[in-house]
Protein backbone atom coordinates (compact mmCIF):
# COMPACT_ATOMS: atom_id res chain seq x y z
CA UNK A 1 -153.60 -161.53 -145.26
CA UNK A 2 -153.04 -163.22 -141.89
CA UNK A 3 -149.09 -162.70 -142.05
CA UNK A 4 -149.89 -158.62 -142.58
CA UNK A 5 -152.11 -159.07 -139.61
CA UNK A 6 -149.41 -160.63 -137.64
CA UNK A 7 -146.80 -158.69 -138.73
CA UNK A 8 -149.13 -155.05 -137.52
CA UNK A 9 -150.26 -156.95 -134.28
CA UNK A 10 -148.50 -155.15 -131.28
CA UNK A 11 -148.99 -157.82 -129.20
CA UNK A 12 -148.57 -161.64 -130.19
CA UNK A 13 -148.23 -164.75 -128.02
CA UNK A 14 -146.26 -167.32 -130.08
CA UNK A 15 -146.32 -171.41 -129.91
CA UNK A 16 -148.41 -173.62 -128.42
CA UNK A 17 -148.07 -173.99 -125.00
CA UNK A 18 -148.91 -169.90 -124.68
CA UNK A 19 -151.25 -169.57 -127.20
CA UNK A 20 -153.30 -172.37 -124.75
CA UNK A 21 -152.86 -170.51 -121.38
CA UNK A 22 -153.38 -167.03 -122.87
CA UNK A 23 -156.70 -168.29 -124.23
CA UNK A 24 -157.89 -169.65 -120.87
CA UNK A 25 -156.87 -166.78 -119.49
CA UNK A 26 -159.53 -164.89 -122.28
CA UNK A 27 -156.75 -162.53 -123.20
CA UNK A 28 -156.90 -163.42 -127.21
CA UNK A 29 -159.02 -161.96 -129.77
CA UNK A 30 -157.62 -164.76 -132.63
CA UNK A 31 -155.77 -167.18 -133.35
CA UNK A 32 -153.55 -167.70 -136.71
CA UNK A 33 -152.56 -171.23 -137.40
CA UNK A 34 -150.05 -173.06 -139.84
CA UNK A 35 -151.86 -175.61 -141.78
CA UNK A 36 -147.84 -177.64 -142.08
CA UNK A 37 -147.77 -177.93 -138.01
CA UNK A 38 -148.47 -180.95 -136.67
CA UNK A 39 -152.47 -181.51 -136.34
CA UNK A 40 -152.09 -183.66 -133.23
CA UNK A 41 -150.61 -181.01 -131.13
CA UNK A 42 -152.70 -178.39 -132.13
CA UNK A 43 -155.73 -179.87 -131.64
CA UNK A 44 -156.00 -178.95 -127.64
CA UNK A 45 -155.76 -175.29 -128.91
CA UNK A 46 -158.58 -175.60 -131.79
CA UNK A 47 -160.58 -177.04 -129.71
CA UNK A 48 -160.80 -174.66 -126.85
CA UNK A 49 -160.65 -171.77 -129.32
CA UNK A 50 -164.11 -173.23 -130.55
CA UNK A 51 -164.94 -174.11 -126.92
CA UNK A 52 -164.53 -169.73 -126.23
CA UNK A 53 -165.90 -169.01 -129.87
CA UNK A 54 -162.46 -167.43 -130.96
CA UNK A 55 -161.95 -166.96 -134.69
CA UNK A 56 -158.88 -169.08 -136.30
CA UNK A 57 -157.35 -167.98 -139.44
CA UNK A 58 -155.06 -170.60 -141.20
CA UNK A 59 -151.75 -169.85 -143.24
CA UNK A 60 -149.85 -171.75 -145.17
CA UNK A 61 -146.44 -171.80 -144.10
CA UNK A 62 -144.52 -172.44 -140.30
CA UNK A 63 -141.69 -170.57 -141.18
CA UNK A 64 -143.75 -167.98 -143.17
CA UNK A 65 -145.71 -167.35 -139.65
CA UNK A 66 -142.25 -167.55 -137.64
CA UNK A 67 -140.80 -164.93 -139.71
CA UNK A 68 -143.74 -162.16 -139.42
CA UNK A 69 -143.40 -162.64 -135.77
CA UNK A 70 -139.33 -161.52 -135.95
CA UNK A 71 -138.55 -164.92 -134.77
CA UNK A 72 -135.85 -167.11 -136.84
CA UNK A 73 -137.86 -170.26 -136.55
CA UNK A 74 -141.00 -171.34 -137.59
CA UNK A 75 -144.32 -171.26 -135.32
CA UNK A 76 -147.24 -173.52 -135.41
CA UNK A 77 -149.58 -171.12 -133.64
CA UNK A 78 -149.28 -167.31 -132.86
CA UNK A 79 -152.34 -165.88 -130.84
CA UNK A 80 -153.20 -161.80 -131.57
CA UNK A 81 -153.90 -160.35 -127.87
């Protein structure tokens, strides 16, 4: 379900280091995360999303999420603006 959602989304931020600013800036509605990536580096992320009260949907797959974005790699974290 989440990949669809990614893949329709007109406007993603992708990775962690935007995903992070673009929720302090409160310009994300949710946040998609791939339960592979590594836990310690997303934690900063899960936490403020539950800090703002933001929604997080998990997937399965890195390079599942990466490729619904259009990107060749995979992505940890892809934020829906």
């Amino acid at each position: 379900m989440s990949y669809e959602k990614v893949e329709q989304a007109k406007n993603v931020v992708i990775g962690t280091k935007q995903t992070y600013r673009a929720i302090e800036m409160d310009s994300v509605s949710e946040v998609i995360i791939a339960k592979d990536a590594d836990a310690r580096v997303l934690s900063k992320v899960i936490l403020l999303c539950k800090e703002k009260g933001l929604p997080i949907h998990y997937v399965d797959s890195m390079r599942r999420l990466g490729a619904a974005c259009g990107i060749d790699v995979g992505a940890a974290v892809v934020a829906i603006k």
